[in-house]
Structure formats: structure tokens, C-alpha cells
PDB file of N, CA and C in Angstrom:
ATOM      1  N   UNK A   1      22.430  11.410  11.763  1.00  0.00           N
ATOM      2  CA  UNK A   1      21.355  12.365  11.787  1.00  0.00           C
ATOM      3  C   UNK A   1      21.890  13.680  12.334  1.00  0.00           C
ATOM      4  N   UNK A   2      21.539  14.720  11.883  1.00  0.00           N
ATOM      5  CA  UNK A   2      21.694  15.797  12.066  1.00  0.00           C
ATOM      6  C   UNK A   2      21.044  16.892  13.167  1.00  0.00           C
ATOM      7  N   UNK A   3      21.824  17.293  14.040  1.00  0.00           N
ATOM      8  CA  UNK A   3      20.738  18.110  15.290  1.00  0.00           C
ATOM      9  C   UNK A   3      20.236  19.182  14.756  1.00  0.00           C
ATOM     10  N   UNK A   4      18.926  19.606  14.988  1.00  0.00           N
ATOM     11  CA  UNK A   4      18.769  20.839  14.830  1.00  0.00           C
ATOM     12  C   UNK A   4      19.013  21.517  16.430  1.00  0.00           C
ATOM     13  N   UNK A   5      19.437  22.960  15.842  1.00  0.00           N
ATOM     14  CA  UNK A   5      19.289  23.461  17.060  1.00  0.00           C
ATOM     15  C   UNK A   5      17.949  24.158  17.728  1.00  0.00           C
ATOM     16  N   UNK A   6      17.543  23.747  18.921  1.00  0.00           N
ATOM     17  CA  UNK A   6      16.418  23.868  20.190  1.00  0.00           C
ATOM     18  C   UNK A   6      15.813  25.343  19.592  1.00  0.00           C
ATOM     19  N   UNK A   7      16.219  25.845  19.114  1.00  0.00           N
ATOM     20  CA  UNK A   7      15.271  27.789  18.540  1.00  0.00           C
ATOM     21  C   UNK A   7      14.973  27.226  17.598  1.00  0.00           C
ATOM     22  N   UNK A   8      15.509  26.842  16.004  1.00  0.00           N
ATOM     23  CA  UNK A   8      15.021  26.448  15.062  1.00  0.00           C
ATOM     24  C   UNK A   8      14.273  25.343  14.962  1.00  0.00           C
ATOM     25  N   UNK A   9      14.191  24.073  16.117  1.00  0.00           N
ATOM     26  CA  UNK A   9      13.487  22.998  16.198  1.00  0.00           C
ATOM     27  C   UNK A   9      12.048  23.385  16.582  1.00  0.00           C
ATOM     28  N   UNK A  10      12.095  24.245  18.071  1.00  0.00           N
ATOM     29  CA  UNK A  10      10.719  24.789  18.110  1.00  0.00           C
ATOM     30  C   UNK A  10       9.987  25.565  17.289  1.00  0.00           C
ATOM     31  N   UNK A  11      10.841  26.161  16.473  1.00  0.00           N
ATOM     32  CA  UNK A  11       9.977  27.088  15.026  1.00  0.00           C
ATOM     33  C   UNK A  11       9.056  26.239  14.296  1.00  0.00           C
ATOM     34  N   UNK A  12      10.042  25.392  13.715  1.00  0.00           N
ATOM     35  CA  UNK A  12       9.467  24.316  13.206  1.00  0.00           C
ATOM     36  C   UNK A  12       8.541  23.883  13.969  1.00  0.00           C
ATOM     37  N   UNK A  13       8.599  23.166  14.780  1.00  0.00           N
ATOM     38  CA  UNK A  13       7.341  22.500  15.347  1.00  0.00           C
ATOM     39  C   UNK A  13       6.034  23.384  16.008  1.00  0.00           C
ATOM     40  N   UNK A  14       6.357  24.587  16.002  1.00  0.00           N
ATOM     41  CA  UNK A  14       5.280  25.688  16.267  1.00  0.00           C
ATOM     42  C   UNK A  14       4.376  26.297  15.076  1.00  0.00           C
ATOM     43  N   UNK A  15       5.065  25.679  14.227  1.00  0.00           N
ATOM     44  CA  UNK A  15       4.846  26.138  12.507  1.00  0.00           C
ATOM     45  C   UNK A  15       5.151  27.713  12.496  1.00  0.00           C
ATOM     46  N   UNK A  16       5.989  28.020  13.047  1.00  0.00           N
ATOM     47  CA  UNK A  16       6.318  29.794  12.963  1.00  0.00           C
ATOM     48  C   UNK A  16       7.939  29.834  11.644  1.00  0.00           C
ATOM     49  N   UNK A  17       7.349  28.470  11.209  1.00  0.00           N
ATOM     50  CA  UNK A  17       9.136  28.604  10.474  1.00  0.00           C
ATOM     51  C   UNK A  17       8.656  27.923   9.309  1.00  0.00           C
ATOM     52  N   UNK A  18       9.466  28.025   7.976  1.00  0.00           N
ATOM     53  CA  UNK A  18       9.035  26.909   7.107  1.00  0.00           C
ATOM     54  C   UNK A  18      10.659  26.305   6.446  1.00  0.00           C
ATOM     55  N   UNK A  19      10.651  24.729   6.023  1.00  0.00           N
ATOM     56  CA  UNK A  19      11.958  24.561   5.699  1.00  0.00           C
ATOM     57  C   UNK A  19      11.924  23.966   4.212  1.00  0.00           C
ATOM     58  N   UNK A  20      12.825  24.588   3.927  1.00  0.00           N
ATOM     59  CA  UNK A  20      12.928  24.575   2.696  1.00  0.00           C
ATOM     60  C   UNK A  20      14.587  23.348   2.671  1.00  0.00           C
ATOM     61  N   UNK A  21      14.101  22.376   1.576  1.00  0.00           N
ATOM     62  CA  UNK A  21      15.171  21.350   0.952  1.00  0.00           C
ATOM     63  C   UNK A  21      15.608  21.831  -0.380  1.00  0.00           C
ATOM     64  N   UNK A  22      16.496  21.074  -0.543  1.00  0.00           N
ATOM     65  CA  UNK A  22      16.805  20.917  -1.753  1.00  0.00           C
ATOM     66  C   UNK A  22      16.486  19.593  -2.728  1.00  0.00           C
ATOM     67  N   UNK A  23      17.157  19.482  -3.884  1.00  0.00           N
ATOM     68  CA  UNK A  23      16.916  17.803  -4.601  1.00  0.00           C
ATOM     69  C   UNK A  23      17.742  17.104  -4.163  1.00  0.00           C
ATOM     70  N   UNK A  24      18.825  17.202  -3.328  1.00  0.00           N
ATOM     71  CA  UNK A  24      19.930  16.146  -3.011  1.00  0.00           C
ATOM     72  C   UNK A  24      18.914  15.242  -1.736  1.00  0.00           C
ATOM     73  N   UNK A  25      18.188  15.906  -1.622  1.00  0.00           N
ATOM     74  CA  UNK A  25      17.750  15.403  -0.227  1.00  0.00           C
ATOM     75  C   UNK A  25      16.792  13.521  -0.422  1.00  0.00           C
ATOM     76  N   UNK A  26      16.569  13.793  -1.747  1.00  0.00           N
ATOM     77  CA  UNK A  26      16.065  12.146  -1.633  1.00  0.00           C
ATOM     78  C   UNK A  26      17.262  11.064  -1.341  1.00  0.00           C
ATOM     79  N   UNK A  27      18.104  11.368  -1.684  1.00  0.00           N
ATOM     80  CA  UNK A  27      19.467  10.946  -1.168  1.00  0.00           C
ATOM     81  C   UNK A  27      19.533  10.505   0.223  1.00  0.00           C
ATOM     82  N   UNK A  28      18.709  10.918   1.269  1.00  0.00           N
ATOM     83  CA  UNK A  28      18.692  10.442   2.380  1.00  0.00           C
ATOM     84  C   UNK A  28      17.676   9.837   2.948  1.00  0.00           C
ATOM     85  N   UNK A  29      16.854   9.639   2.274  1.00  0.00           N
ATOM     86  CA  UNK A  29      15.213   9.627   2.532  1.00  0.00           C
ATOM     87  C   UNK A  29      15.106   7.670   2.008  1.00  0.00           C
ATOM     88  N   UNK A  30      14.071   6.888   2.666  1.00  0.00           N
ATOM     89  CA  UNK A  30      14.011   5.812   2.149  1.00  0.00           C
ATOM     90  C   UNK A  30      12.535   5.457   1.628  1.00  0.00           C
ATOM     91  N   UNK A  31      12.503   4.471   0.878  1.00  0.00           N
ATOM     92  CA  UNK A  31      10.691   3.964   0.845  1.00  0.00           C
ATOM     93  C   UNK A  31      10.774   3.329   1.921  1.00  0.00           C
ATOM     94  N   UNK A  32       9.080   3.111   1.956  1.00  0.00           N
ATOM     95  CA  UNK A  32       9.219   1.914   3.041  1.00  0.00           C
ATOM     96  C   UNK A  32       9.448   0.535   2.720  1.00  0.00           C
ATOM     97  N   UNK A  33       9.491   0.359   1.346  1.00  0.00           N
ATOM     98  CA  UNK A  33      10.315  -0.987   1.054  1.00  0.00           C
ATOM     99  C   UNK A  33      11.946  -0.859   1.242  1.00  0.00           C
ATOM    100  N   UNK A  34      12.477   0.147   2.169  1.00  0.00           N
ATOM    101  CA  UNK A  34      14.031   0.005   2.320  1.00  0.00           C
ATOM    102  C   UNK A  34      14.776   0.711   1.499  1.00  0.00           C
ATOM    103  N   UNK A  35      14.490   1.094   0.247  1.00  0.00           N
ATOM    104  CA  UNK A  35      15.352   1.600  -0.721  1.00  0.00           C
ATOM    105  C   UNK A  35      15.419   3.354  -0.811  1.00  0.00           C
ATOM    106  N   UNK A  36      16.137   3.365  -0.623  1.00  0.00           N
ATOM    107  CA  UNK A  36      16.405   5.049  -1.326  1.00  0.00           C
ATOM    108  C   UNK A  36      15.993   5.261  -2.409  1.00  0.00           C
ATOM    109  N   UNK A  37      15.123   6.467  -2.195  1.00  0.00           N
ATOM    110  CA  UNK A  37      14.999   7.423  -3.135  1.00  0.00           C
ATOM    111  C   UNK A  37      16.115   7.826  -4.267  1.00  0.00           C
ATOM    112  N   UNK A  38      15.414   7.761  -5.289  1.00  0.00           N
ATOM    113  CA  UNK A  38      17.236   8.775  -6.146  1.00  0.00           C
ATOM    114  C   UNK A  38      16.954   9.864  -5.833  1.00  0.00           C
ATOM    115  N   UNK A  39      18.870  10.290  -5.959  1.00  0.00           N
ATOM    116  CA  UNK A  39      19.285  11.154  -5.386  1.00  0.00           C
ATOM    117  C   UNK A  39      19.374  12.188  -6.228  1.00  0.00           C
ATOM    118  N   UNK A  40      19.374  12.004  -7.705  1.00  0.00           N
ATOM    119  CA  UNK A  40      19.691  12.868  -8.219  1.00  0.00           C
ATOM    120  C   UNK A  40      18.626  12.352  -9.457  1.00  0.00           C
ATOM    121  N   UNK A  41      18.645  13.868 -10.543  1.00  0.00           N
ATOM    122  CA  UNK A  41      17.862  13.780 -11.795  1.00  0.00           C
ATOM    123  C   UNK A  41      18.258  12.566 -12.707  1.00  0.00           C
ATOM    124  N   UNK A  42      19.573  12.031 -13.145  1.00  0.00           N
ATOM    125  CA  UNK A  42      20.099  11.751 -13.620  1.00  0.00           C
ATOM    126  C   UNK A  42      19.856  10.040 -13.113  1.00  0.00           C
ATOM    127  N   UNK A  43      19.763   9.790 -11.984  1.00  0.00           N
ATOM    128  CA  UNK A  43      19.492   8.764 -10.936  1.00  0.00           C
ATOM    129  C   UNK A  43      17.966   8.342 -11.569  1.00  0.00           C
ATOM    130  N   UNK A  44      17.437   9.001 -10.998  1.00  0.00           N
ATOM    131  CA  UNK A  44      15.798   9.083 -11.537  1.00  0.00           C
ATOM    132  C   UNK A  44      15.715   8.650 -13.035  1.00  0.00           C
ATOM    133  N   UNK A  45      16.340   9.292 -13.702  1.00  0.00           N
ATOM    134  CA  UNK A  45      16.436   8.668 -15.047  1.00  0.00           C
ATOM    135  C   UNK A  45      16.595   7.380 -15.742  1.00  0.00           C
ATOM    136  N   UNK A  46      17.549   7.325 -14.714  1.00  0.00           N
ATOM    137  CA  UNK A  46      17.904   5.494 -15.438  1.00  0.00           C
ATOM    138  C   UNK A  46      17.025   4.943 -14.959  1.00  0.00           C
ATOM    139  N   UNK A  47      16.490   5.015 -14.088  1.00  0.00           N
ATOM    140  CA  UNK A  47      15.658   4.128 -13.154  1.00  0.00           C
ATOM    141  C   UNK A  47      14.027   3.611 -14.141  1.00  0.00           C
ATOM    142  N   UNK A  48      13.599   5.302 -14.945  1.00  0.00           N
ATOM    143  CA  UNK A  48      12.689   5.464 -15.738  1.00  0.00           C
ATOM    144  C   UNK A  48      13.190   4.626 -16.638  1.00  0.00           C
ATOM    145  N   UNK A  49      14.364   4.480 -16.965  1.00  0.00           N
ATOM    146  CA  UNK A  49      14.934   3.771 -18.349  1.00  0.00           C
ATOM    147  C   UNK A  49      14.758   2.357 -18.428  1.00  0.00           C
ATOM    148  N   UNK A  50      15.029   1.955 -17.317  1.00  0.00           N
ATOM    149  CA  UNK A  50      15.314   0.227 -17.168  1.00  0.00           C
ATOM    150  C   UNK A  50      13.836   0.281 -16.943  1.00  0.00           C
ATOM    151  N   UNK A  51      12.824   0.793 -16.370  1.00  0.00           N
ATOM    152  CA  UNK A  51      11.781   0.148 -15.789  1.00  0.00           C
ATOM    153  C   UNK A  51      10.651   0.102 -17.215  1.00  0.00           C
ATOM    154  N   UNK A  52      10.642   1.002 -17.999  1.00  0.00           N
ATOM    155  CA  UNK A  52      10.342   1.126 -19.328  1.00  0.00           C
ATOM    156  C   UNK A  52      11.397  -0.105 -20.740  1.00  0.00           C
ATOM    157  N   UNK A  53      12.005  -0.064 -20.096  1.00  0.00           N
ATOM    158  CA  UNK A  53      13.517  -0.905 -20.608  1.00  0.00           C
ATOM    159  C   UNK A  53      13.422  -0.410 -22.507  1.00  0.00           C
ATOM    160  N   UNK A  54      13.908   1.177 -22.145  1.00  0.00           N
ATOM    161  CA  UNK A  54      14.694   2.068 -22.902  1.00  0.00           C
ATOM    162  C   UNK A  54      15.901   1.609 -23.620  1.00  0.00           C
ATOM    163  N   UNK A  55      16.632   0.938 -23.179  1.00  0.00           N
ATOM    164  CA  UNK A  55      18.043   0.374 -23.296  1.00  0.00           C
ATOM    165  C   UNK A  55      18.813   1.012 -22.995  1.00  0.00           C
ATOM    166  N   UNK A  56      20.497   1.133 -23.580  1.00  0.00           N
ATOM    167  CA  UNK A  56      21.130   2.547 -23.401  1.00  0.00           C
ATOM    168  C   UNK A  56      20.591   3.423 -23.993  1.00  0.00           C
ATOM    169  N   UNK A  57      20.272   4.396 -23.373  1.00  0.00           N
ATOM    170  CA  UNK A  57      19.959   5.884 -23.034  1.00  0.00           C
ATOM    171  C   UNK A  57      20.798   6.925 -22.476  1.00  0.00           C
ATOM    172  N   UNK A  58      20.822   8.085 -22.954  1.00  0.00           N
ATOM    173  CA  UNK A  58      21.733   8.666 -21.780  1.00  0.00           C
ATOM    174  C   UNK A  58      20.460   9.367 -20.871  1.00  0.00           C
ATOM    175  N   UNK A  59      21.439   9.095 -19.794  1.00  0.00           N
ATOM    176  CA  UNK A  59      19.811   9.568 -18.322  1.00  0.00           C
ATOM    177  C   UNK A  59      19.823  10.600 -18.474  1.00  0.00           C
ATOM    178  N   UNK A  60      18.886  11.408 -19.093  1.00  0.00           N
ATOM    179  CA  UNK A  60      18.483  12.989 -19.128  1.00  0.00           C
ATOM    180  C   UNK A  60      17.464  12.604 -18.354  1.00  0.00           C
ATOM    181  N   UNK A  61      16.832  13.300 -17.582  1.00  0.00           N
ATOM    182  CA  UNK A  61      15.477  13.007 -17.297  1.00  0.00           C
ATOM    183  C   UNK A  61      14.587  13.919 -17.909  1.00  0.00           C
ATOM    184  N   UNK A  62      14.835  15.126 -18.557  1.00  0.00           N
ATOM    185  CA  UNK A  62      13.960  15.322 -19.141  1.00  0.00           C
ATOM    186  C   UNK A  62      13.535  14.644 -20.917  1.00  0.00           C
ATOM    187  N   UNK A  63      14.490  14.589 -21.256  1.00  0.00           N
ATOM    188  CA  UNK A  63      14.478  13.617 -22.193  1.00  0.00           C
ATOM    189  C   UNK A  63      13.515  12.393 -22.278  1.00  0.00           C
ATOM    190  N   UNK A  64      14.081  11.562 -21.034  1.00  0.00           N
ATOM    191  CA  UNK A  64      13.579  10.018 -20.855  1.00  0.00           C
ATOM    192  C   UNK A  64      12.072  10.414 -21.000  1.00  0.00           C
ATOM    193  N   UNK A  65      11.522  10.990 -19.767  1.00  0.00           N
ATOM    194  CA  UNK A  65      10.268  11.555 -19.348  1.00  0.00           C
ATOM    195  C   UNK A  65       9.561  11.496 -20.725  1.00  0.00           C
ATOM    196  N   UNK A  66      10.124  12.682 -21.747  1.00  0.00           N
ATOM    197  CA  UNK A  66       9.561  12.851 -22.529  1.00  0.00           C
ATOM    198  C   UNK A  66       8.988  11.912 -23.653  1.00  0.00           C
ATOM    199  N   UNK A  67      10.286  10.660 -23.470  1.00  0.00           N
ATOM    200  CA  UNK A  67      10.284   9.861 -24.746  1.00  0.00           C
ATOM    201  C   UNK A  67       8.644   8.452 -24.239  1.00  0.00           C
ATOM    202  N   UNK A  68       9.018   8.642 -22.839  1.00  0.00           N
ATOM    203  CA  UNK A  68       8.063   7.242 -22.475  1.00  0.00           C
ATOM    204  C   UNK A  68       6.617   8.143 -22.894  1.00  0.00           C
ATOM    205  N   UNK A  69       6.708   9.527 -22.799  1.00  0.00           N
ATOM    206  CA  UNK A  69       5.689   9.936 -22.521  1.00  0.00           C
ATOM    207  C   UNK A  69       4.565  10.059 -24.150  1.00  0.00           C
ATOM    208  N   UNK A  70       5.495  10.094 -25.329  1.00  0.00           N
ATOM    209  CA  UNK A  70       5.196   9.794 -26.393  1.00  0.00           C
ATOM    210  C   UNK A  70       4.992   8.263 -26.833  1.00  0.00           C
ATOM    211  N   UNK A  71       6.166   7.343 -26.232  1.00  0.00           N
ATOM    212  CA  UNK A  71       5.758   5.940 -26.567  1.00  0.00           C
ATOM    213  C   UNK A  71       4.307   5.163 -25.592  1.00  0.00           C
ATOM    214  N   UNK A  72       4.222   5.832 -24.160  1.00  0.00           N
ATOM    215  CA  UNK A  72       3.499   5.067 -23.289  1.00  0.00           C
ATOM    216  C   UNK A  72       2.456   5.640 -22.720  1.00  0.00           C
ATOM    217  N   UNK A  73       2.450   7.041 -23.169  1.00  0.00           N
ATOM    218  CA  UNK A  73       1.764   8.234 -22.561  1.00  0.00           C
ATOM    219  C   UNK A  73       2.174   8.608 -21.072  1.00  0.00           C
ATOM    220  N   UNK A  74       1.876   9.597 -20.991  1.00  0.00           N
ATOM    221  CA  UNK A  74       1.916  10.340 -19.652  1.00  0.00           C
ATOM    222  C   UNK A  74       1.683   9.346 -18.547  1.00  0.00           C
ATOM    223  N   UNK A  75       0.495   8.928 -18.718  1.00  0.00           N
ATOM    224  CA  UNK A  75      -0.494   7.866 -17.488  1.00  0.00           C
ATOM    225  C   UNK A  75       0.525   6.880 -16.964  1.00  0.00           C
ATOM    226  N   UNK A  76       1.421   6.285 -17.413  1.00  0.00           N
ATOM    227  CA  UNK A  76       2.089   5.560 -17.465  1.00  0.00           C
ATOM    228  C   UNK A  76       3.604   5.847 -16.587  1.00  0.00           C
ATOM    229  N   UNK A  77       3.873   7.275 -17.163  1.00  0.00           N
ATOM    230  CA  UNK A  77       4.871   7.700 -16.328  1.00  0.00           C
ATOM    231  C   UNK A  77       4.580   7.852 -15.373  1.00  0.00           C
ATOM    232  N   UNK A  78       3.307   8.361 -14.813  1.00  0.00           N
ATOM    233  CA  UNK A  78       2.672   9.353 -13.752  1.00  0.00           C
ATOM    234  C   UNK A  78       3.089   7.826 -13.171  1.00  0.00           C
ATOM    235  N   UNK A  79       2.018   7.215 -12.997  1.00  0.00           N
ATOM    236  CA  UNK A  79       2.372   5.893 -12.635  1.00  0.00           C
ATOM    237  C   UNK A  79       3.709   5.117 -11.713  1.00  0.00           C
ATOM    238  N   UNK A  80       4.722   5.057 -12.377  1.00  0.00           N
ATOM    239  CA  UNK A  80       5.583   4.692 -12.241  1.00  0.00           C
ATOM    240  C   UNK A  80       6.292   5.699 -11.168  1.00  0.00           C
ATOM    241  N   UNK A  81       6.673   6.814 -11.314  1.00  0.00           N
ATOM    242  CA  UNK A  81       6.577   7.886  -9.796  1.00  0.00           C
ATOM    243  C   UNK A  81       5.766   8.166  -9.244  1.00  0.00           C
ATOM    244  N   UNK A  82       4.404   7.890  -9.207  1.00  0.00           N
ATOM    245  CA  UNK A  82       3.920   7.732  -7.847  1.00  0.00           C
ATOM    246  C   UNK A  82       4.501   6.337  -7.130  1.00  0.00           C
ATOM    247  N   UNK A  83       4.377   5.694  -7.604  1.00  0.00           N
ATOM    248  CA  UNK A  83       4.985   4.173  -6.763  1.00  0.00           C
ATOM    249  C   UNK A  83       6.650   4.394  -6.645  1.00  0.00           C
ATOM    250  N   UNK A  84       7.130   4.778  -7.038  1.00  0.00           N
ATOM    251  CA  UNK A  84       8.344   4.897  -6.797  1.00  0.00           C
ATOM    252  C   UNK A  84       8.993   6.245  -5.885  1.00  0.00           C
ATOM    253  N   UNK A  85       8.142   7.256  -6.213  1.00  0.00           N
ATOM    254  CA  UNK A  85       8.243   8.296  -5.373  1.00  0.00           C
ATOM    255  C   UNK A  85       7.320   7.983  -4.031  1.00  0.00           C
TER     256      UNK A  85
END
């Protein structure tokens, strides 16, 4: 874990600061069933792939997204990242 330093910690916690992440950051983050988040778009993708069971695919995620979203509709994706996200 990473320190913040005591000026930028109290910002934060004073709300006089706001912090901004990036996407690598699910990478560190867990569910509470234990598992990490993906870390990356590409991560996320396969994940959409197998759970839809796409077959080989290449993990685009915008791609994948798109394809379940024509075979299964939207509702379906939405679905599947909320529970997973």
C-alpha cells in the first residue's frame, strides 16, 4: 500500500481535493468475493467472452460489447458488469 503524504491525505479527507485514477487501477482493487477486478480493457473482454461463451474472439472490448449487445441485447450486458463490476 501506498502512503499518501499527511497535506494531500487531509485534502482528501476535508474534501478540499479531488482524486483522480486512472483504468489500471482495477488492477488493484478486489470484489468482495476475493477476485480482482480486470485490469485492463482487453481483460474485461475476455471475461465478457467466456461468460457469453463467444469462443475465440479477439478481446476488443468494444467489439465484444457490441456483438453480445446485438445477439443478447444491452440488458444483458448491463447485467453482467454490474455483478462483475
Amino acid at each position: 500500500m501506498i502512503t499518501l503524504p499527511i497535506g494531500l491525505q487531509h485534502a482528501l479527507e476535508s474534501g478540499e481535493c479531488v482524486l483522480f485514477v486512472g483504468a489500471g487501477i482495477g488492477e488493484h482493487l478486489k470484489c468482495p468475493d476475493g477476485r480482482h477486478l480486470p485490469g485492463s480493457g482487453t481483460e474485461l473482454a475476455g471475461e465478457i467472452a467466456a461468460h457469453f461463451a463467444l469462443g475465440a474472439i479477439k478481446p476488443d472490448l468494444s467489439k465484444v460489447a457490441e456483438l453480445i449487445e446485438i445477439r443478447k441485447k444491452r440488458k444483458e450486458l448491463e447485467l453482467f458488469l454490474q455483478k462483475r463490476l
